[in-house]
Protein backbone atom coordinates (compact mmCIF):
# COMPACT_ATOMS: atom_id res chain seq x y z
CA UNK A 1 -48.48 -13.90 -40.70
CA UNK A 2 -50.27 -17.07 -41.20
CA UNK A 3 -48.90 -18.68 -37.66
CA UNK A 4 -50.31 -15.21 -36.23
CA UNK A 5 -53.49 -15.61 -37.53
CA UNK A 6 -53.27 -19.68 -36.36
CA UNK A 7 -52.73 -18.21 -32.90
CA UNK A 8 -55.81 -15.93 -32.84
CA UNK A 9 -58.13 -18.19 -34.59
CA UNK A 10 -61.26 -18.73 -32.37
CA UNK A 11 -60.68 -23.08 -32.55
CA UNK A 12 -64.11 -25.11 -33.22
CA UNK A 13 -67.33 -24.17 -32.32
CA UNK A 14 -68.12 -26.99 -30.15
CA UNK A 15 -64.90 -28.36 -28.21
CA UNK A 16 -65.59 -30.74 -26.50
CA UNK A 17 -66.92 -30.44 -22.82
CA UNK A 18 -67.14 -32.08 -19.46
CA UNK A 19 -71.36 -32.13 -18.41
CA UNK A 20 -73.45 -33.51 -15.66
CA UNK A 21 -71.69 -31.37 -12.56
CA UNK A 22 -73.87 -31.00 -9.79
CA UNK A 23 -74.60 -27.17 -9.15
CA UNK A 24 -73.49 -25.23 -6.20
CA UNK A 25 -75.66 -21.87 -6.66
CA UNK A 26 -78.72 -22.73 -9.59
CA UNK A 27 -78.76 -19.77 -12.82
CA UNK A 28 -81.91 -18.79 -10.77
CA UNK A 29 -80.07 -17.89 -7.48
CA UNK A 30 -81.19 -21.05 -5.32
CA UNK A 31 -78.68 -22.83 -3.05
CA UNK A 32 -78.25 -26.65 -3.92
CA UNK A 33 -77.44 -27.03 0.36
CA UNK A 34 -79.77 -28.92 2.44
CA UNK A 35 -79.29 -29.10 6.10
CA UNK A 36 -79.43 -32.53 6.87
CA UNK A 37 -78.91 -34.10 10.45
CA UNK A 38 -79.88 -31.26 12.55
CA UNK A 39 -80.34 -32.34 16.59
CA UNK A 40 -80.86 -28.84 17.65
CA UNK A 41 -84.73 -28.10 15.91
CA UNK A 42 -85.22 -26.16 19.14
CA UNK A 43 -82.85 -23.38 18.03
CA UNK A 44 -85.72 -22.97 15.37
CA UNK A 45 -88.21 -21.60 17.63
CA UNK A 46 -85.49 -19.31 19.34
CA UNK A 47 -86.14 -17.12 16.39
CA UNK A 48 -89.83 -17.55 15.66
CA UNK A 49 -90.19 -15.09 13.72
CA UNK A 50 -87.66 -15.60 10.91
CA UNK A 51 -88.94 -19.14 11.02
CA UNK A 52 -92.27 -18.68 10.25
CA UNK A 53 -91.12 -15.77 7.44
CA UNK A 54 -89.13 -18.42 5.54
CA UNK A 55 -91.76 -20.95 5.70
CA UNK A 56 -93.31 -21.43 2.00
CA UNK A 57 -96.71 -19.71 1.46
CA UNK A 58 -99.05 -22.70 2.38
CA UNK A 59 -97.60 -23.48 5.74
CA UNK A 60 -97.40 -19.67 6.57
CA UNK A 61 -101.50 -19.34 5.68
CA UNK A 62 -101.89 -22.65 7.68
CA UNK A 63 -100.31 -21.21 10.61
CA UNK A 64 -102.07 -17.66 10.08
CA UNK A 65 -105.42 -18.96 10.33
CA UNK A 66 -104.79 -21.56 12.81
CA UNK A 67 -103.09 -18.82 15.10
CA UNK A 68 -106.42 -16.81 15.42
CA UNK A 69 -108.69 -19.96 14.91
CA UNK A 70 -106.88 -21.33 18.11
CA UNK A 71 -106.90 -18.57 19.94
CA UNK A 72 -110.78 -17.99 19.59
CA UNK A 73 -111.36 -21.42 20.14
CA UNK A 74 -109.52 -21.35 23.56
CA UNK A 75 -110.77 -18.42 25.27
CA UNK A 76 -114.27 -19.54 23.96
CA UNK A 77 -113.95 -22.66 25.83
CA UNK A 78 -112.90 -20.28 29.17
CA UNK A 79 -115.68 -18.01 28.42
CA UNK A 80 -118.38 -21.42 28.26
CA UNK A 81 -116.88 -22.96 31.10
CA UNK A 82 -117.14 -19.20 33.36
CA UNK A 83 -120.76 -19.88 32.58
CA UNK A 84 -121.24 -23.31 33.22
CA UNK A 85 -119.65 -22.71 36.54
CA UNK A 86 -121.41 -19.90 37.40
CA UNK A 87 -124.71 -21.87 36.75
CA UNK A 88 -125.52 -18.85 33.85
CA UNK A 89 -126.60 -22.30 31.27
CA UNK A 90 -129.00 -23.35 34.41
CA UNK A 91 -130.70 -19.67 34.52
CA UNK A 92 -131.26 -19.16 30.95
CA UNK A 93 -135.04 -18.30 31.17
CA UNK A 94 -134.49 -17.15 35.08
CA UNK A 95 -135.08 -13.00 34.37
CA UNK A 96 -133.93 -12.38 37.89
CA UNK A 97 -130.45 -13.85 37.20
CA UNK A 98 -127.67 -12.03 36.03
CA UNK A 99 -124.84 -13.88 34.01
CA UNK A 100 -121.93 -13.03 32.97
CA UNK A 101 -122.13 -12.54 29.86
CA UNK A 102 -125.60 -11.83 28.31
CA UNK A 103 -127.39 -14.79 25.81
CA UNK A 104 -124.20 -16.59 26.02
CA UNK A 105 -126.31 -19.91 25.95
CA UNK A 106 -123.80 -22.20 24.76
CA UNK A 107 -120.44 -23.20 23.18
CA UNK A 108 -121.17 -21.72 19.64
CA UNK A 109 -122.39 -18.83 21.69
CA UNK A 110 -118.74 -18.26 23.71
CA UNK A 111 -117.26 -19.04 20.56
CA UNK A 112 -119.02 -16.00 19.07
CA UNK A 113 -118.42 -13.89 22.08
CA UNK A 114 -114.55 -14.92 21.95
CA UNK A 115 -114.32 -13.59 18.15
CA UNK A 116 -116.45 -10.46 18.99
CA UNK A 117 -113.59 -9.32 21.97
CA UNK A 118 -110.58 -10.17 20.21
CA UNK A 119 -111.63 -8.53 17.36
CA UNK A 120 -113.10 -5.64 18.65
CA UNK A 121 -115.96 -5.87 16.21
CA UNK A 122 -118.25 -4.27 18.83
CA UNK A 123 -121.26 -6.68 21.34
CA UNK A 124 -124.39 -7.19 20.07
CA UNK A 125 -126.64 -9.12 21.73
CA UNK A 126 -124.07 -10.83 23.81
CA UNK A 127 -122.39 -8.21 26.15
CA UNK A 128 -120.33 -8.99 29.27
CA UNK A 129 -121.95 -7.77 32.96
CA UNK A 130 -120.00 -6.13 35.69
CA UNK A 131 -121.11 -8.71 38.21
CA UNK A 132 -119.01 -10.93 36.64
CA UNK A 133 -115.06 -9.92 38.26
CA UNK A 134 -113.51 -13.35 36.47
CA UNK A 135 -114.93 -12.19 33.54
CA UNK A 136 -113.70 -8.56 33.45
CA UNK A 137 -110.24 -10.73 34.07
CA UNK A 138 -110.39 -12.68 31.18
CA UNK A 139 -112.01 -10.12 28.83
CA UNK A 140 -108.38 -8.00 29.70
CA UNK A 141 -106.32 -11.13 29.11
CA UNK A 142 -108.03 -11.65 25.91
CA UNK A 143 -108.02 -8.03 24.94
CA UNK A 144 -103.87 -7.95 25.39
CA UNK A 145 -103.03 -11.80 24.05
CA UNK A 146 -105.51 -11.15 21.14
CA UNK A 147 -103.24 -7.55 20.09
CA UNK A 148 -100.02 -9.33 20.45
CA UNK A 149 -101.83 -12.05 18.16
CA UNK A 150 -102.07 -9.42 15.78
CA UNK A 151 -98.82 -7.46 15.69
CA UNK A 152 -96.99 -11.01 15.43
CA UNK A 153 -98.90 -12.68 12.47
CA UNK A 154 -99.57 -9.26 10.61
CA UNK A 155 -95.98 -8.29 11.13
CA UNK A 156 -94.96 -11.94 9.80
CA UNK A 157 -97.28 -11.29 6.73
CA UNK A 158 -96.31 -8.03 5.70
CA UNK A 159 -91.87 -9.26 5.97
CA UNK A 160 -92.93 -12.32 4.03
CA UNK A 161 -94.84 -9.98 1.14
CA UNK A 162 -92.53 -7.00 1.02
CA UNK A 163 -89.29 -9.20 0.94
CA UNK A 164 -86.66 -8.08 -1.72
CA UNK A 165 -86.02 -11.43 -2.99
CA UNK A 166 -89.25 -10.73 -5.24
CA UNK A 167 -86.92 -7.65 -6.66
CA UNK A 168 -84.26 -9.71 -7.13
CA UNK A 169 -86.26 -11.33 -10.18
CA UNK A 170 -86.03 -8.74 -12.13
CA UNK A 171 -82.27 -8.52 -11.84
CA UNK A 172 -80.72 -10.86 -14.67
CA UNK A 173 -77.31 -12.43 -15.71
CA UNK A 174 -76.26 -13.75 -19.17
CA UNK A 175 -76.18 -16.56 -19.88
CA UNK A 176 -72.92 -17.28 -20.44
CA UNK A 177 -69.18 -15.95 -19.26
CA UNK A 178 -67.17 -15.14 -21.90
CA UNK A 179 -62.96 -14.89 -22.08
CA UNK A 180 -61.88 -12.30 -24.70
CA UNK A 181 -59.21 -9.64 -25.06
CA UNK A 182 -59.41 -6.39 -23.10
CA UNK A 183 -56.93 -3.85 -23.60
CA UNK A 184 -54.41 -6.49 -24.47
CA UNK A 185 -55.36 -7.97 -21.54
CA UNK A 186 -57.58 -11.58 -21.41
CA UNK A 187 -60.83 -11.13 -19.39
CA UNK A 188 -63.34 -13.12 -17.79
CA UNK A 189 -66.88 -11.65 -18.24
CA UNK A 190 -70.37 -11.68 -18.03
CA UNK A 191 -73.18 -9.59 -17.86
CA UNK A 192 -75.65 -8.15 -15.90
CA UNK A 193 -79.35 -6.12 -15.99
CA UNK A 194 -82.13 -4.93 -14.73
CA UNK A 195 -85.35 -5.23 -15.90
CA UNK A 196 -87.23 -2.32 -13.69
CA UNK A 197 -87.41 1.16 -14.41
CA UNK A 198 -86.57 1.67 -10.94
CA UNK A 199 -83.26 1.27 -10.16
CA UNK A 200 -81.23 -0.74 -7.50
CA UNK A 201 -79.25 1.83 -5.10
CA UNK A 202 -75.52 1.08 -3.79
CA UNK A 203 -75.00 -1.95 -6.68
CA UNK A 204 -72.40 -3.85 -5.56
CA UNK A 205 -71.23 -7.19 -7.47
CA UNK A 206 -68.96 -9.90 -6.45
CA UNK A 207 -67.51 -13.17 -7.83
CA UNK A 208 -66.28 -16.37 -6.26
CA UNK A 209 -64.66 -19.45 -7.85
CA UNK A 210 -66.20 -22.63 -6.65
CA UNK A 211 -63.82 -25.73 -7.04
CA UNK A 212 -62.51 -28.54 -5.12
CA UNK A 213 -58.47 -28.51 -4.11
CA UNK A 214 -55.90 -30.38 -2.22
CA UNK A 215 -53.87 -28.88 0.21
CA UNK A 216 -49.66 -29.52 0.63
CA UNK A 217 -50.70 -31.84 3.07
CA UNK A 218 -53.00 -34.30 1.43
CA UNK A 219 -56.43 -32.41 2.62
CA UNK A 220 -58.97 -32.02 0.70
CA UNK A 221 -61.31 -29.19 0.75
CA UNK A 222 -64.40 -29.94 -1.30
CA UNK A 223 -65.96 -26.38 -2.79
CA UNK A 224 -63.29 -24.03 -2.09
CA UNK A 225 -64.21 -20.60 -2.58
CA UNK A 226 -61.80 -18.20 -3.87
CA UNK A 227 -62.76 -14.51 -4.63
CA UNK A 228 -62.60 -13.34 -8.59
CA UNK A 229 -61.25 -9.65 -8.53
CA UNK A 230 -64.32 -7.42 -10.57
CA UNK A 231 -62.98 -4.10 -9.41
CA UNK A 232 -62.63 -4.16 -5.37
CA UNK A 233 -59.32 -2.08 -5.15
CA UNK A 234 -60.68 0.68 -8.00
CA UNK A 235 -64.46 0.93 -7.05
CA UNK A 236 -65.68 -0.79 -10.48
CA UNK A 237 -67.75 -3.15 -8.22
CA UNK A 238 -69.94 -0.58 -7.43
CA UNK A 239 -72.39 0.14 -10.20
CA UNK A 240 -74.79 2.55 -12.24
CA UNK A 241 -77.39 -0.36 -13.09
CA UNK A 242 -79.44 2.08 -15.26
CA UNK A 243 -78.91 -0.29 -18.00
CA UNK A 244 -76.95 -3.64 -18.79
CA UNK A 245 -73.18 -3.67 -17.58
CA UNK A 246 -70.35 -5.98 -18.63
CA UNK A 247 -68.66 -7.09 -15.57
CA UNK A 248 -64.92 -8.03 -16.51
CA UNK A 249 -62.47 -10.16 -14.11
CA UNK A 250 -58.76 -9.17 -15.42
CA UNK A 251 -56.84 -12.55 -15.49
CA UNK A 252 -53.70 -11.24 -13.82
CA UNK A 253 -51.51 -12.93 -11.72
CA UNK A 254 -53.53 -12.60 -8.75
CA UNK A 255 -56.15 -14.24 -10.58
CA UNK A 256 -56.44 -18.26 -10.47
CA UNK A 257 -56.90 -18.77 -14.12
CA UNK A 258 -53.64 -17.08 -14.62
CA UNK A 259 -52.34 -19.91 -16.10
CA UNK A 260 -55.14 -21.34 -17.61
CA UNK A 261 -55.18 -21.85 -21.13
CA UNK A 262 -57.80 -22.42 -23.29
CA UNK A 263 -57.63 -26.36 -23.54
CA UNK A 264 -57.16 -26.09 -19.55
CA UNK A 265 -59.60 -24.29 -18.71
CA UNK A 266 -62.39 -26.29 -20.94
CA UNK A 267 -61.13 -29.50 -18.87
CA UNK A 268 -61.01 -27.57 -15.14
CA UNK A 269 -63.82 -28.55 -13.54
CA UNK A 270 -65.38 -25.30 -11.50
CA UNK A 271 -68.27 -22.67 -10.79
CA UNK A 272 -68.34 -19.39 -10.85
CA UNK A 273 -71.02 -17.44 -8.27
CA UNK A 274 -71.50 -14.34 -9.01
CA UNK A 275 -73.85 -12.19 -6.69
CA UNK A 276 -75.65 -8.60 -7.52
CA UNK A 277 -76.78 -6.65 -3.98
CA UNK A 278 -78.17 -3.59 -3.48
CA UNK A 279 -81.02 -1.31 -1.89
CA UNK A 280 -84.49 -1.54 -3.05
CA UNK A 281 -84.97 1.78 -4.37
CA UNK A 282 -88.88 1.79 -3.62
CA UNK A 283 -88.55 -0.15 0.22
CA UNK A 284 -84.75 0.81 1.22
CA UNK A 285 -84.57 -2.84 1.60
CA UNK A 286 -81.06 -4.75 0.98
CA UNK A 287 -81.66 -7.21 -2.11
CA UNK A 288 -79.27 -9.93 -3.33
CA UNK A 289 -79.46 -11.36 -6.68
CA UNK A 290 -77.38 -14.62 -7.69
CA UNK A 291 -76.40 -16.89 -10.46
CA UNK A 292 -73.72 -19.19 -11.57
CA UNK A 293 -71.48 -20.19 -14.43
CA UNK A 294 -70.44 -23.88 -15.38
CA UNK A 295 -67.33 -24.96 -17.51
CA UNK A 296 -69.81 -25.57 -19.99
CA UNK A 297 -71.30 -22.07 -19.71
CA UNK A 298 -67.63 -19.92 -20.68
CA UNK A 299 -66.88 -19.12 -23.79
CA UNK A 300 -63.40 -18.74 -25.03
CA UNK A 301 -62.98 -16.25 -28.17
CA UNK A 302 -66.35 -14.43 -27.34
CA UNK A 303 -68.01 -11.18 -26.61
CA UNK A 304 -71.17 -9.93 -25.67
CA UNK A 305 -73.08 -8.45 -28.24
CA UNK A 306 -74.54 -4.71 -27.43
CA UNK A 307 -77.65 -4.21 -26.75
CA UNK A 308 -77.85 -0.38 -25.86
CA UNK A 309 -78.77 2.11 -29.43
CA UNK A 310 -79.55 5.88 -29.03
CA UNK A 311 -82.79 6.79 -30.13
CA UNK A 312 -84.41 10.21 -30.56
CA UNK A 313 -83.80 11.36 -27.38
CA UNK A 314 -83.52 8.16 -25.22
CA UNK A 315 -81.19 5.18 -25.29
CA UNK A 316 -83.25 2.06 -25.68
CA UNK A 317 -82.10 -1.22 -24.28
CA UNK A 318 -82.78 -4.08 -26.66
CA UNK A 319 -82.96 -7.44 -23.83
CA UNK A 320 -83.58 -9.57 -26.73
CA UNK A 321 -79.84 -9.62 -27.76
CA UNK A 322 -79.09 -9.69 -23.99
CA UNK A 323 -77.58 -13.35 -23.72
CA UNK A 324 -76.48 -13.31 -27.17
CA UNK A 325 -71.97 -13.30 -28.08
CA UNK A 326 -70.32 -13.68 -31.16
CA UNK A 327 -67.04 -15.10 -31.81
CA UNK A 328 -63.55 -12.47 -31.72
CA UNK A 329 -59.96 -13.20 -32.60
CA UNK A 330 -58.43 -14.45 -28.92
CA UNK A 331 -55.07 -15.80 -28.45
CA UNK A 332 -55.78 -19.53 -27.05
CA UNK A 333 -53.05 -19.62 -24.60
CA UNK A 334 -52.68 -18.64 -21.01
CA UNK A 335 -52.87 -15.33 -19.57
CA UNK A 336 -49.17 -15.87 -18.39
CA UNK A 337 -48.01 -17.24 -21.35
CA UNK A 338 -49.37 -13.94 -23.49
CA UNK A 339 -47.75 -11.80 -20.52
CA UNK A 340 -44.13 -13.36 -21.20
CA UNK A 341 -44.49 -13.15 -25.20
CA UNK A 342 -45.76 -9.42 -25.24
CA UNK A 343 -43.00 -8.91 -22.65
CA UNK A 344 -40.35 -10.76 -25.01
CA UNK A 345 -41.77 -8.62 -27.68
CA UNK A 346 -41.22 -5.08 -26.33
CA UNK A 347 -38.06 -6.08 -24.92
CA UNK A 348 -37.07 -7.30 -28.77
CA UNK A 349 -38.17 -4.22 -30.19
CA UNK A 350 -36.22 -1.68 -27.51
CA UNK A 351 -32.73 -3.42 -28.39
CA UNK A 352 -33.04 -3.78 -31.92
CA UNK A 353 -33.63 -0.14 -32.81
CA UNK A 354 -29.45 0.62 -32.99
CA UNK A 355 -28.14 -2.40 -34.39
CA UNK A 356 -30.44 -3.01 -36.77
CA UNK A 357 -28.81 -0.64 -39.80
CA UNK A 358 -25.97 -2.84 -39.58
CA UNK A 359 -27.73 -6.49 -39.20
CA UNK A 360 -26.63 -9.25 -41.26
CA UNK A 361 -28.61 -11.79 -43.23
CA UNK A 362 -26.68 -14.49 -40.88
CA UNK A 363 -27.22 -13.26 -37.63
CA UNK A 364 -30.99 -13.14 -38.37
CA UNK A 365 -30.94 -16.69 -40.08
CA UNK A 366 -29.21 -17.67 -36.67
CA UNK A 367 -31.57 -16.59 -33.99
CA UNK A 368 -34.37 -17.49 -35.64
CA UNK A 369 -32.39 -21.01 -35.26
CA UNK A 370 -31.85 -20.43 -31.94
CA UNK A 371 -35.89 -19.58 -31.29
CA UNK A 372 -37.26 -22.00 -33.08
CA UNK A 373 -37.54 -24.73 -30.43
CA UNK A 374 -39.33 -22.34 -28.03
CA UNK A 375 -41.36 -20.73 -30.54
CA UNK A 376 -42.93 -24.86 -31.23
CA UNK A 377 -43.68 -25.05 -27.51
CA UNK A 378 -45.67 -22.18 -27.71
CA UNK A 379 -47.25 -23.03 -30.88
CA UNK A 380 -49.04 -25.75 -29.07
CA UNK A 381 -51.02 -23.63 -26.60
CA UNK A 382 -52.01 -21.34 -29.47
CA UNK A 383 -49.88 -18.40 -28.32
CA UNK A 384 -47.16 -17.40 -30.92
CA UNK A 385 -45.13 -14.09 -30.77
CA UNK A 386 -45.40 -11.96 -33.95
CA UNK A 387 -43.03 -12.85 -36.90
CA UNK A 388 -39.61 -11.37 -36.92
CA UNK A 389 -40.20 -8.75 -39.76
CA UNK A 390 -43.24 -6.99 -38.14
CA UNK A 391 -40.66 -5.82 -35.25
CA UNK A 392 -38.14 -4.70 -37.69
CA UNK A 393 -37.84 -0.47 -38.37
């Protein structure tokens, strides 16, 4: 019994681990990827639009106001130079002489004139004549360019205010990962919530594992990304994120921590992305929400602590307790490892049922003998079958 509780003991609070790894994905969802090098800029304007969307707020006001200021300023300068030409600055007090455009008597005047068309704040005391055919041109030109002026810089506005990565603040992760027993079963998990009352529609989560690996032939791939298994073949990656969910990752033999122990696994050197999409209930817009897990950042031999309590009528969540675990009984060793000695044990306990009426003090003296050498390996990874008289009936 005491080597059984040895093999489920939770180990030291602090064991030692490896700091300092540069991020792939921050806790706050950013990418640590800059494009560096890029000869083709002009692709860029290919796709105005998006480009001017995922500019940062300054540079998109600077280029709002400098998109009307411009234009203004332009077909002011065509509206002052229709007049000079036409000799209207000449004629100013002439009452016989009919300009083209009313008491347009200088730049600041066009300049006026210019904001007054494309704006369609209604003339004044400046007002275009009909004896003025280039001007009737330009007044149409203006009238057009100055509407697509305005469905492109308004449109651009209203995608860079109502994007859902705003939402996506309001969707948090713990913390921490922690490894623990499931079912028998040792599980990778962490957790997730939402901080709205309204609620994200077709929630979807994924996980990738983020490490470095060599290839049989000597190549190495630098942030290989491997998918973590949260519940793709049974639908348990899509969610009901009314209120906080533990997302579990079953370390099978599918999974790539299948035979990592505890000691292993605290000197691997990895990230784990995991990444929250869904529709904004309120816009119908698709919203992604991400974060990231060091070494440093999963526990062994924890769980989450719950944070849900029915009330009179109403389950409250309690998001002060959200990132909070406390230590459990977990075996230390390898997912594998506990596979093969929970297999060893059922397989122990099915043959032993008819002989054992008729078992002899030597036999049992000799096979524990026989075990001993395997049972020490074991020992060392923290995973220990039970003792020989818990299987006896």
């Amino acid at each position: 019994m005491a080597q059984e509780n040895a093999a489920f003991s939770p180990g030291p609070e602090e064991p030692p681990r490896r700091r300092g790894r540069q991020r792939y994905v921050e806790k706050d969802g950013r990418c640590n990827v800059q494009q560096g090098n890029v000869r083709e800029t002009y692709r860029y304007l290919t796709d105005l639009f998006t480009t001017l969307v995922d500019l940062q707020w300054r540079l998109s006001l600077l280029f709002f106001v400098l998109a009307y200021a411009l234009t203004w300023l332009f077909f002011g300068a065509i509206w002052w130079l229709i007049a000079y030409g036409r000799g209207d600055l000449e004629h100013l007090e002439d009452t016989a002489w009919t300009p083209c455009v009313n008491n347009l008597n200088g730049f600041v005047a066009a300049f006026l004139f210019s904001i007054e068309t494309e704006t369609t704040i209604g003339y004044g005391h400046r007002v275009i004549t009909d004896q003025c055919p280039e001007g009737i041109v330009l007044l149409l030109l203006q009238a057009i360019l100055g509407s697509m002026v305005n469905a492109f810089m308004v449109g651009c506005m209203f995608v860079k205010i109502s994007q859902p990565n705003k939402r996506a603040a309001t969707l948090v992760f713990s913390s921490h990962a922690v490894v623990s027993l499931r079912d028998g079963r040792l599980c990778l998990m962490f957790r997730v919530g939402d901080l709205r009352s309204s609620h994200i529609v077709e929630a979807s989560i994924r996980a990738k594992l983020i490490r470095s690996r060599q290839t049989l032939e000597g190549e190495f791939i630098p942030l290989h990304q491997t998918d973590l298994s949260v519940g793709f073949d049974t639908g348990d990656d899509r969610l009901f994120l009314v209120s906080p969910l533990v997302i579990s990752h079953e370390i099978d033999a599918a999974s790539p921590f299948w035979e990592a122990s505890r000691r292993a696994m605290e000197r691997d050197d990895f990230e784990i992305v995991v990444i929250l999409e869904g529709m904004v209930e309120a816009t119908g817009m698709t919203c992604q929400a991400r974060s990231s897990y060091l070494v440093d950042e999963v526990l062994w031999g924890h769980r989450f602590t719950s944070v849900l309590t029915l009330e009179d009528g109403f389950y409250e969540v309690d998001y002060a307790s959200f990132h909070q675990t406390f230590e459990v009984p977990t075996p230390s060793c390898s997912a594998r490892e506990l596979a093969e000695a929970a297999a060893r044990l059922d397989a122990h306990l099915y043959w032993s049922i008819p002989s054992r009426l008729d078992e002899k003090v030597e036999e049992e003296g000799a096979a524990e003998g026989a075990g001993g050498e395997a049972e020490a390996d074991k020992e060392q990874n923290g995973c220990l079958p039970p003792p020989e008289s818990e299987s006896k009936v």
